[in-house]
Protein backbone atom coordinates (compact mmCIF):
# COMPACT_ATOMS: atom_id res chain seq x y z
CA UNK A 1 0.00 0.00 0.00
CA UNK A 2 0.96 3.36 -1.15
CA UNK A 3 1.33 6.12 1.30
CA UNK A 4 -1.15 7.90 0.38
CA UNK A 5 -3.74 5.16 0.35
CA UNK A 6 -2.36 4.27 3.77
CA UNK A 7 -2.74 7.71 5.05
CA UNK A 8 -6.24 7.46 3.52
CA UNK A 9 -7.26 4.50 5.46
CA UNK A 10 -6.00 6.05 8.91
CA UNK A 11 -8.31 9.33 8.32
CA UNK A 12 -11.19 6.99 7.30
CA UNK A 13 -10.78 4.86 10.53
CA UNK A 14 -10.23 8.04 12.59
CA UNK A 15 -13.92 8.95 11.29
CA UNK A 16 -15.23 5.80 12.07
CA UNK A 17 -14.23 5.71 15.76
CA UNK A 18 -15.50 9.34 16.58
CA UNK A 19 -18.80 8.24 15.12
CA UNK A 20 -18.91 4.76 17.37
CA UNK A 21 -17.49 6.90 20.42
CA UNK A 22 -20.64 9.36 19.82
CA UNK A 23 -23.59 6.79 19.40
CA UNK A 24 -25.78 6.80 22.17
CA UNK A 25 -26.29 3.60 23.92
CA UNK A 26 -29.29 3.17 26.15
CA UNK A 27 -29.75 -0.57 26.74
CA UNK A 28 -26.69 -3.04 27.80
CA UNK A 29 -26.84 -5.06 24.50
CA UNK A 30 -26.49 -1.33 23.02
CA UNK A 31 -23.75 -0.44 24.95
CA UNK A 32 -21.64 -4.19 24.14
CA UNK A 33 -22.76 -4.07 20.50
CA UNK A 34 -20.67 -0.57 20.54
CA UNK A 35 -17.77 -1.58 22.57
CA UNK A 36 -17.43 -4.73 19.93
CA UNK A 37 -17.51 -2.29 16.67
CA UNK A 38 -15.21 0.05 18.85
CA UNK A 39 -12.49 -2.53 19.38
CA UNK A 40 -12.68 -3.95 15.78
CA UNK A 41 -12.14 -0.31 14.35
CA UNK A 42 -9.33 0.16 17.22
CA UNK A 43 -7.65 -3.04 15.51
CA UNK A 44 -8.09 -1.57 11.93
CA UNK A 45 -6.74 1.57 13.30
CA UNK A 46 -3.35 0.11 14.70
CA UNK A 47 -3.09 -2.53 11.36
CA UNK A 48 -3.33 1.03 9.40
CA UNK A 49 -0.43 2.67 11.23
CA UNK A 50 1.64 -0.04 10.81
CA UNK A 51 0.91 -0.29 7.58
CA UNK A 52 1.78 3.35 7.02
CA UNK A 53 5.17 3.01 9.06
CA UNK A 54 6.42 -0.22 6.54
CA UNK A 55 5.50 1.85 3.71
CA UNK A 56 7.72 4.91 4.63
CA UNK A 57 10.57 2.42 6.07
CA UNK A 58 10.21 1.18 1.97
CA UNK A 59 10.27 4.56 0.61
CA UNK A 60 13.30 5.25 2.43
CA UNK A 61 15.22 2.40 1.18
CA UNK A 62 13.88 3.09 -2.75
CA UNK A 63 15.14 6.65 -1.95
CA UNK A 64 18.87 4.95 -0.39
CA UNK A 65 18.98 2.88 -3.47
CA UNK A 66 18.26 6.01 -5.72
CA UNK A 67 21.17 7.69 -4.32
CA UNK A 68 23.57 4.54 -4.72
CA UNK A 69 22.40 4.53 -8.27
CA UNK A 70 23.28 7.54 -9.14
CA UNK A 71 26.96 7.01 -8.06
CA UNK A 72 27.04 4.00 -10.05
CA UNK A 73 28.52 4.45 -13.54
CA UNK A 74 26.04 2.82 -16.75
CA UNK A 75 28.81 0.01 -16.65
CA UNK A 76 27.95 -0.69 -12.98
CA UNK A 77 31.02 0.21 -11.20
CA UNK A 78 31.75 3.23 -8.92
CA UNK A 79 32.73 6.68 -10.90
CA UNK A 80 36.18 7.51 -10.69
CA UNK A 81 36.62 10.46 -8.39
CA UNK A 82 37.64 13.92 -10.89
CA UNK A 83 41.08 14.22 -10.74
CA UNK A 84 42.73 17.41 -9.22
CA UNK A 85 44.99 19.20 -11.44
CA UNK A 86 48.64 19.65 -9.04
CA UNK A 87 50.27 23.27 -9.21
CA UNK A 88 53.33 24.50 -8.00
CA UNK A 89 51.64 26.19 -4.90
CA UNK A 90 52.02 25.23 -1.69
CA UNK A 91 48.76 23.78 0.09
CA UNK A 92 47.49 24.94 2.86
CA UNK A 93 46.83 23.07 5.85
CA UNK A 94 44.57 24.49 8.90
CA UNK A 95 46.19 24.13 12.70
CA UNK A 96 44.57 23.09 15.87
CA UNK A 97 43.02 25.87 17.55
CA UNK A 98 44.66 28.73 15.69
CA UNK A 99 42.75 31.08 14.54
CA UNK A 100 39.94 29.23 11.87
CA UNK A 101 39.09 25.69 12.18
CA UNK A 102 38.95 25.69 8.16
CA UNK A 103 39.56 27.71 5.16
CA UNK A 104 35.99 27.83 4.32
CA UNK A 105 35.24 29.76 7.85
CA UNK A 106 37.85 32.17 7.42
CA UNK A 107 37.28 33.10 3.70
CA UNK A 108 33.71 33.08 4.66
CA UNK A 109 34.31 35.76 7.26
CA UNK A 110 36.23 37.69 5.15
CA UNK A 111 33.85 37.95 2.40
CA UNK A 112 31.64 38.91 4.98
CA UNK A 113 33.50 42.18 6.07
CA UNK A 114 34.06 42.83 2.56
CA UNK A 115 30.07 43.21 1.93
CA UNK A 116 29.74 45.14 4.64
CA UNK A 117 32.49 47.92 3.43
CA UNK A 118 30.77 47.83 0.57
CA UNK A 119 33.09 45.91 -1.98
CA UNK A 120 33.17 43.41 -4.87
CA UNK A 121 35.12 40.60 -4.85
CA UNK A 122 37.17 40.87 -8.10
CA UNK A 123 36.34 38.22 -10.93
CA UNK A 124 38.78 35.09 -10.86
CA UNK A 125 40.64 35.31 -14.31
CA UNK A 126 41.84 32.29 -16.41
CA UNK A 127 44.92 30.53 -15.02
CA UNK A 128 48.10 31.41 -15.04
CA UNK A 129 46.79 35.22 -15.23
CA UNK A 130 44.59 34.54 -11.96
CA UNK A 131 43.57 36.59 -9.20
CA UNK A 132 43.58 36.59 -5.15
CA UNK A 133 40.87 34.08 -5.98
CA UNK A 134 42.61 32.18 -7.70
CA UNK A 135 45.68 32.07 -5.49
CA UNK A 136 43.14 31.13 -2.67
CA UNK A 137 41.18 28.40 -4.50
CA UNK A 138 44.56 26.80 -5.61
CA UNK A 139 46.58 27.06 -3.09
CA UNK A 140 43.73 25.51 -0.50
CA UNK A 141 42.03 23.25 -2.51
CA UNK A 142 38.38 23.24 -3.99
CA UNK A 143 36.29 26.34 -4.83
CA UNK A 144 36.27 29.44 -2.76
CA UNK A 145 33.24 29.71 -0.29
CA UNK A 146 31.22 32.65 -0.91
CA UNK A 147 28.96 35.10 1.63
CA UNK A 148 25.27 36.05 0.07
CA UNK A 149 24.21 37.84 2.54
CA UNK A 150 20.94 36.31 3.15
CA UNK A 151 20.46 35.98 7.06
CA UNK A 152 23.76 34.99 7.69
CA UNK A 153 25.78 37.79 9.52
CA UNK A 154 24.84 35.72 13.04
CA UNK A 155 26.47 32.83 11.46
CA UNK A 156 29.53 34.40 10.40
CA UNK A 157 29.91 36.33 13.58
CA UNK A 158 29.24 33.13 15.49
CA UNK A 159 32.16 31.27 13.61
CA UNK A 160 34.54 34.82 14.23
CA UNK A 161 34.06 34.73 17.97
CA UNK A 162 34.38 30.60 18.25
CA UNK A 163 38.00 31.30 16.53
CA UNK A 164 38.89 33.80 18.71
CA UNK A 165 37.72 31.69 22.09
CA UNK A 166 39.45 28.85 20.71
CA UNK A 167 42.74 31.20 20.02
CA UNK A 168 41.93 32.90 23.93
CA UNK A 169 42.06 29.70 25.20
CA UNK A 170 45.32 28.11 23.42
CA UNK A 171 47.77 30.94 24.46
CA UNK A 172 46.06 32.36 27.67
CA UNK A 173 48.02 31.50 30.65
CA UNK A 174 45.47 32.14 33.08
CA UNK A 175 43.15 29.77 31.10
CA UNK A 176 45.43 27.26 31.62
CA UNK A 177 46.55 27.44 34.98
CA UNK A 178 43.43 28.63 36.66
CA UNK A 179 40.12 26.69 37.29
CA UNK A 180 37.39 27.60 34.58
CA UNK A 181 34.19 28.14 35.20
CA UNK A 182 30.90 29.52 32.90
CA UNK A 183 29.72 32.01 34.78
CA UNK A 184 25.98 32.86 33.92
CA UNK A 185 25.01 35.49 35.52
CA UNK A 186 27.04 39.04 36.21
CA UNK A 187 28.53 37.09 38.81
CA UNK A 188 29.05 33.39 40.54
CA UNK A 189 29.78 32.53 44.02
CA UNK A 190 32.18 29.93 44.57
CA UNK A 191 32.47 27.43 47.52
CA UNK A 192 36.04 26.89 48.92
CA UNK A 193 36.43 23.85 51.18
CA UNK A 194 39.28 24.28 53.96
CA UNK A 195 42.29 22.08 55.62
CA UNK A 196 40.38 18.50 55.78
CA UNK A 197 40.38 16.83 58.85
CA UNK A 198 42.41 13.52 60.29
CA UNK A 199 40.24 10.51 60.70
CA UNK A 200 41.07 8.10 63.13
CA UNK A 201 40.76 4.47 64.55
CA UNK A 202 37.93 3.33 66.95
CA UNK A 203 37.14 0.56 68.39
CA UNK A 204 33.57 -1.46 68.07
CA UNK A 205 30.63 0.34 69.27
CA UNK A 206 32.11 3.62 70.06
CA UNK A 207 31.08 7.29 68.81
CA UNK A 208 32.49 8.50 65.86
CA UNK A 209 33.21 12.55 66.35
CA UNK A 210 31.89 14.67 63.12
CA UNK A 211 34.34 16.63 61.34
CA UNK A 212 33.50 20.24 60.29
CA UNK A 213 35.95 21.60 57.61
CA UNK A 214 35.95 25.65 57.55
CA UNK A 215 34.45 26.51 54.11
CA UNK A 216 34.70 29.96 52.51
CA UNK A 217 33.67 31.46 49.17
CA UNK A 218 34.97 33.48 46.59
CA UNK A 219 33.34 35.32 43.69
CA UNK A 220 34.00 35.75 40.15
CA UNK A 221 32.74 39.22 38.95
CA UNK A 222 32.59 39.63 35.37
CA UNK A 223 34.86 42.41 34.36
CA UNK A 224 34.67 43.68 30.09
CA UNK A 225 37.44 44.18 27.88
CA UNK A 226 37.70 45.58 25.12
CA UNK A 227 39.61 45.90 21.46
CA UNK A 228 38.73 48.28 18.34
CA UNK A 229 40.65 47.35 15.17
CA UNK A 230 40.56 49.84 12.01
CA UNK A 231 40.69 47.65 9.27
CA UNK A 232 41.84 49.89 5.43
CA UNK A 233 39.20 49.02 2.59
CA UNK A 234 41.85 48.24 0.03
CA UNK A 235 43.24 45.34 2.77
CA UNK A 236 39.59 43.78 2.89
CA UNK A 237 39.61 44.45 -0.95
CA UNK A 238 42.79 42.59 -1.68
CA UNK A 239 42.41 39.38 0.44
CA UNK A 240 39.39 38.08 2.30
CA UNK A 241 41.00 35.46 4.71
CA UNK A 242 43.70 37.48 5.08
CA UNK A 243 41.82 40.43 6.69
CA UNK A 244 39.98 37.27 8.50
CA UNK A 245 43.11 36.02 10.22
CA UNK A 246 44.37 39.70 10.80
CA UNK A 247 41.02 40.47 12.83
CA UNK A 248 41.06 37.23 14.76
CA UNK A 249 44.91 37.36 15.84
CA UNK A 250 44.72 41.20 17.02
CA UNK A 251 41.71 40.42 19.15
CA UNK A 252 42.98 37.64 20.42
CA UNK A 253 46.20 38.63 21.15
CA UNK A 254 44.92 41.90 22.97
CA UNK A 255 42.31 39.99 25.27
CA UNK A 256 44.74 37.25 26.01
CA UNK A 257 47.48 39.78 27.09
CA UNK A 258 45.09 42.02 29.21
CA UNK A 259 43.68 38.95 30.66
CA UNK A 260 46.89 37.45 31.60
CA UNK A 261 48.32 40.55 32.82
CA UNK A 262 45.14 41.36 34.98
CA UNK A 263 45.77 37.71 35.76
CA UNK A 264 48.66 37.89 37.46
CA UNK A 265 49.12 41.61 38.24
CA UNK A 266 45.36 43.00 39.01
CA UNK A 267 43.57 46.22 37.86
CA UNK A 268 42.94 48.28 40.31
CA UNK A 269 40.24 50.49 37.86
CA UNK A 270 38.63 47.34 37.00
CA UNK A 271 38.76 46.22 40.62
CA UNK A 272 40.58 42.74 39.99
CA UNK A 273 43.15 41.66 42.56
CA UNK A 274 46.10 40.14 41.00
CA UNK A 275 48.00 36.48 42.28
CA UNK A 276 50.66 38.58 42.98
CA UNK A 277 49.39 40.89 45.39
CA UNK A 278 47.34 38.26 46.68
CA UNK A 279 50.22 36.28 47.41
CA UNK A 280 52.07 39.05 49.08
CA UNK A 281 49.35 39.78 51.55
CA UNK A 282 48.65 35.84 52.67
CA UNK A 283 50.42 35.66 56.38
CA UNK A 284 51.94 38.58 56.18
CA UNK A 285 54.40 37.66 52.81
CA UNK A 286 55.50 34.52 54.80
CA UNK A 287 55.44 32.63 50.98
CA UNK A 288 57.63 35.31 49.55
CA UNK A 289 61.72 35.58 48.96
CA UNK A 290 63.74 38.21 47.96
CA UNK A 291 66.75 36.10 45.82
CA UNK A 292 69.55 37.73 46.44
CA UNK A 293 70.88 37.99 42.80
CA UNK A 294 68.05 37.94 40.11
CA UNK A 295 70.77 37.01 37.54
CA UNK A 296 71.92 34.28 39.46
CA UNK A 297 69.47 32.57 40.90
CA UNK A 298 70.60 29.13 43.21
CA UNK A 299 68.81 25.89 43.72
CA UNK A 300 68.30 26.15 47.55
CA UNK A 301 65.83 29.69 46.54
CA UNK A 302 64.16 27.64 44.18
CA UNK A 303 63.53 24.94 46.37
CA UNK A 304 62.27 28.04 49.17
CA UNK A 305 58.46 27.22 47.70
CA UNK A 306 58.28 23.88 48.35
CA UNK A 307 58.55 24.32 51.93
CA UNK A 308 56.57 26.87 52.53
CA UNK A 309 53.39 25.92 50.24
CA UNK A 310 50.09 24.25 51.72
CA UNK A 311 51.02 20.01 51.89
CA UNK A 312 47.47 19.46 49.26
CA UNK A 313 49.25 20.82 46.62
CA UNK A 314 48.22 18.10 43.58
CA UNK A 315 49.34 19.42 40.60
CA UNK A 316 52.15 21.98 40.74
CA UNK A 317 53.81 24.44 38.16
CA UNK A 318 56.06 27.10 37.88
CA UNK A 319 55.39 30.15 35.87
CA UNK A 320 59.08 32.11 35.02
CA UNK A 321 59.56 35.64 34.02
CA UNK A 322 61.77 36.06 30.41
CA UNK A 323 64.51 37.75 32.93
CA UNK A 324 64.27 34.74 35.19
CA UNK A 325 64.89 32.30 32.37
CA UNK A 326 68.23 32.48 31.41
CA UNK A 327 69.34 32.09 35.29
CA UNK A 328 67.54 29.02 35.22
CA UNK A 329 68.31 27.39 32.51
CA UNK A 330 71.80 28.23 33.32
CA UNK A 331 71.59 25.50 36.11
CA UNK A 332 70.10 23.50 33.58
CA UNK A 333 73.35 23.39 31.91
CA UNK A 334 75.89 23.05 35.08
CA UNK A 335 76.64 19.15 35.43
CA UNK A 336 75.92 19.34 38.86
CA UNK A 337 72.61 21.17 39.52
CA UNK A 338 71.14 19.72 36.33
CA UNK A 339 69.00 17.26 38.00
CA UNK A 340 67.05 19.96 39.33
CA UNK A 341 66.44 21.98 36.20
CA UNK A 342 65.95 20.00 33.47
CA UNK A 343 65.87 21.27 29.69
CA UNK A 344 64.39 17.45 27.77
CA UNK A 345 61.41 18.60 25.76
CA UNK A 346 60.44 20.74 28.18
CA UNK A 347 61.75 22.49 31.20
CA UNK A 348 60.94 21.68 34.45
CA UNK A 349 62.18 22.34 37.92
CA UNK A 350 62.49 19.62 40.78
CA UNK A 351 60.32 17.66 38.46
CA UNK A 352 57.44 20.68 37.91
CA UNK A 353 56.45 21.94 34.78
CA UNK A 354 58.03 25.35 33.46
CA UNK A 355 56.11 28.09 32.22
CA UNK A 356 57.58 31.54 30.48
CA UNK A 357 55.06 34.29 30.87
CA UNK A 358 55.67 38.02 29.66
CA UNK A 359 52.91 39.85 31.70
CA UNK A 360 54.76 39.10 35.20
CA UNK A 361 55.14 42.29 37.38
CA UNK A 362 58.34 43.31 37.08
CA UNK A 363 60.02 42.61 40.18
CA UNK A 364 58.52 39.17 40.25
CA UNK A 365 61.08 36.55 39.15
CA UNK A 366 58.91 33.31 39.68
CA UNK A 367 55.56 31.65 41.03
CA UNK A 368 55.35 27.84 42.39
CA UNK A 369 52.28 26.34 43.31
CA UNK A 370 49.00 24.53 42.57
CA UNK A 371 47.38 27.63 40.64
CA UNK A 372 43.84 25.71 39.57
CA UNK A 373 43.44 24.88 43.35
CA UNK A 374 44.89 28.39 44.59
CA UNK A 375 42.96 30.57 41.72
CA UNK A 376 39.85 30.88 39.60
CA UNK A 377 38.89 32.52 36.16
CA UNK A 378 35.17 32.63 35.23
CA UNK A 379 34.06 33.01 31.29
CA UNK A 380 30.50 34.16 30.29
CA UNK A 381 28.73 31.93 27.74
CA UNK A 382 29.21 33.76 24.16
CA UNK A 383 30.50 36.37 26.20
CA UNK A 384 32.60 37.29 23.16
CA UNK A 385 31.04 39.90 21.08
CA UNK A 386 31.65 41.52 17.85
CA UNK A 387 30.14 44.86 16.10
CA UNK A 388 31.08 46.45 12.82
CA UNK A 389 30.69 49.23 11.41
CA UNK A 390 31.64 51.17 7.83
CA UNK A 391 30.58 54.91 9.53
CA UNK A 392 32.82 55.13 12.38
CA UNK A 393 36.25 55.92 10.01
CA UNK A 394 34.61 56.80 6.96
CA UNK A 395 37.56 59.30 6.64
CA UNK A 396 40.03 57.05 6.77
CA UNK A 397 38.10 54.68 4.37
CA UNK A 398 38.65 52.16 7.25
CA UNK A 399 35.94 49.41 8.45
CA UNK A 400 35.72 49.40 12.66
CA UNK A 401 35.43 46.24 14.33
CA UNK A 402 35.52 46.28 17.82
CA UNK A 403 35.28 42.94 20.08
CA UNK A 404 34.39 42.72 24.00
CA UNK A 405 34.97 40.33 26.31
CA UNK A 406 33.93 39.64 29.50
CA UNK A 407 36.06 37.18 32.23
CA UNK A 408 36.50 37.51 36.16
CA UNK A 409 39.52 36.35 38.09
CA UNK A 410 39.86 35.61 41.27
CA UNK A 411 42.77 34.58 43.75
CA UNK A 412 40.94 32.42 46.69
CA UNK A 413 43.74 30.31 48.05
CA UNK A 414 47.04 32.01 47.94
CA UNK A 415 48.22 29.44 50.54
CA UNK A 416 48.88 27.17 47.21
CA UNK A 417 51.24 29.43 45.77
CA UNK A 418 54.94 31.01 46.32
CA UNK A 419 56.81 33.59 44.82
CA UNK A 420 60.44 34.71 44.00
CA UNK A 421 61.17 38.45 43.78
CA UNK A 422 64.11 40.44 42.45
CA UNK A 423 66.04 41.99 45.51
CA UNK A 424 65.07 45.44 46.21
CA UNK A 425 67.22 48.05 44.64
């Protein structure tokens, strides 16, 4: 049975079961005459359905077949795939989580920004005299993705701000160290557990004392950055990913140096207290030394953190200022201190990871600790926004893009954490 006729038999039996279910019955041999037509037309009704579900599970498999059909040559093997004609041009080949996840994103985004300055994609001309286009298609493989405009700006902003998350999140520092979490709201309240308690042995039948571990809280208030790039008309003109990877890169790379550098140093305008000065201020500095030559810095200081640091550290790290590094990997290279600092693949000190990072204060030489158990970073949910606009530097004949992001920070536990400093001058 066709579909149709099965979806004509359904409607029919419908019909027929709202007219038994509104006859009026007033003797008992009425009532069980009704009940008996009622079931029968019940049964029809559920033979119908199935019915109509066999016939659709057969249309889908004519419409499988269909499709295999058409890939099959009139000879009855598989088509040959086209062949690709090779040029001398190097291919491209996308990197994990830098910048686009493909070439059809980025070139996607780009034609975008070049519709909204108000500009034409120049005509790909016959090879070897080609254009940008041509360059791109070649060089990448396959035809060039195109923007039309029609309801897809969200998209193409969506698939901008994904790339730069995904770039924010690759070289951020404090996205790495610190415990992320999506904060919702303007703001999230964290619980912090304190020192656990010691259990102990008891004997049979004998009270077992409750433990109460001190809890505090800290909160993650969402702060907003912010980055405006100026973008010339001719650049959008001349390449469309190019602009594309320009855009992504300078946002990124301005978000993920404020954020590190509020991070570890705090804004006091934006009201974000730094690891540093949080650090500085836990017992009084008691997890703090003064080395007393920054350019030569010995293996007893660097072993100073690991005695003064809470005992739950789990997984430790040290982050190392650029002016730090070449005293340390100096040991690295004495025969007898390199066991401590070790330079295979990557460097490490007593067996903890090494970190370089640019945006340390700078009279800070080196921080040792557990960082996700001693800090926090909160992200809001698409909280990366971008806005255009072809007005702004009309004089210039520039586009404006500006991007905002919005992150909190906070330093809960600096009882995790130690610190080196350069001696005071």
């Amino acid at each position: 049975m066709s579909l149709d006729k099965s979806k004509e038999a359904i409607t029919e039996i419908e019909g027929q079961i709202k007219e038994i279910e509104e006859r009026k019955c007033e003797t008992p041999e009425a009532v069980e005459e009704r009940n008996a037509e009622l079931a029968e037309a019940t049964s029809k009704f559920e033979g119908a359905i199935n019915e109509l579900k066999e016939a659709r599970r057969l249309e889908e498999l004519r419409s499988q077949a269909n499709e295999v059909r058409q890939e099959l040559s009139p000879a009855g093997t598989v088509a040959p795939a086209p062949k690709k004609e090779v040029r001398a041009v190097r291919s491209w080949e996308p990197k994990p989580n830098k910048c686009f996840r493909s070439r059809d994103e980025a070139i996607i985004v780009g034609r975008y920004f070049q519709q909204m300055a108000g500009i034409e994609s120049r005509a790909a001309s016959a090879y070897p005299m080609g254009s940008v286009g041509d360059v791109i298609k070649d060089s990448m493989g396959g035809e060039t993705p195109t923007y039309d405009g029609k309801g897809g700006k969200d998209l193409v902003i969506a698939e901008m701000q994904n790339s730069i998350l995904e770039q924010l999140y690759y070289s951020a520092i404090c996205l790495e160290l610190a415990s992320v979490y999506t904060v919702n709201t303007n703001s999230l309240i964290l619980p912090i557990a304190g020192d656990p308690g010691v259990s102990g042995w008891y004997l049979e039948n004998t009270e077992i004392p409750p433990m109460l571990p001190p809890t505090k809280h800290a909160v993650l208030d969402l702060k907003k950055m912010a980055a405006r790039i100026q973008v010339s008309n001719e650049l959008l003109a001349d390449s469309p990913i190019a602009v594309a990877n320009v855009c992504v890169n300078q946002i990124t790379s301005s978000f993920q140096l404020t954020a590190d550098t509020a991070y570890f140093s705090g804004d006091d305008g934006a009201g974000i207290e730094g690891v540093c000065d949080a650090i500085e201020g836990f017992s009084l500095g008691k997890n703090v030394l003064e080395v007393a030559d920054a350019d030569t810095i010995t293996t007893a200081e660097l072993a100073f953190p690991y005695s003064v640091v809470h005992q739950n550290v789990q997984n430790p790290s040290w982050v190392v200022s650029p002016k730090a590094w070449s005293s340390i990997m100096a040991i690295a290279t004495d025969p007898q201190a390199g066991a401590v600092v070790t330079d295979t693949v990557r460097a490490s000190i007593y067996g903890a990871p090494c970190r370089v990072c640019y945006t340390l204060p700078d009279d800070v030489l080196a921080i040792y600790g557990d960082f996700a158990l001693a800090t926090s970073c909160g992200t809001k949910p698409s909280g990366i926004n971008i806005r255009t606009s072809v007005d702004r530097a009309i004089e210039f004949d520039q586009t404006v893009m500006v991007g905002t992001n919005r992150m909190a920070f906070a330093p809960h536990s600096p009882e995790f954490l130690a610190m080196l400093k350069a001696p005071t001058e």
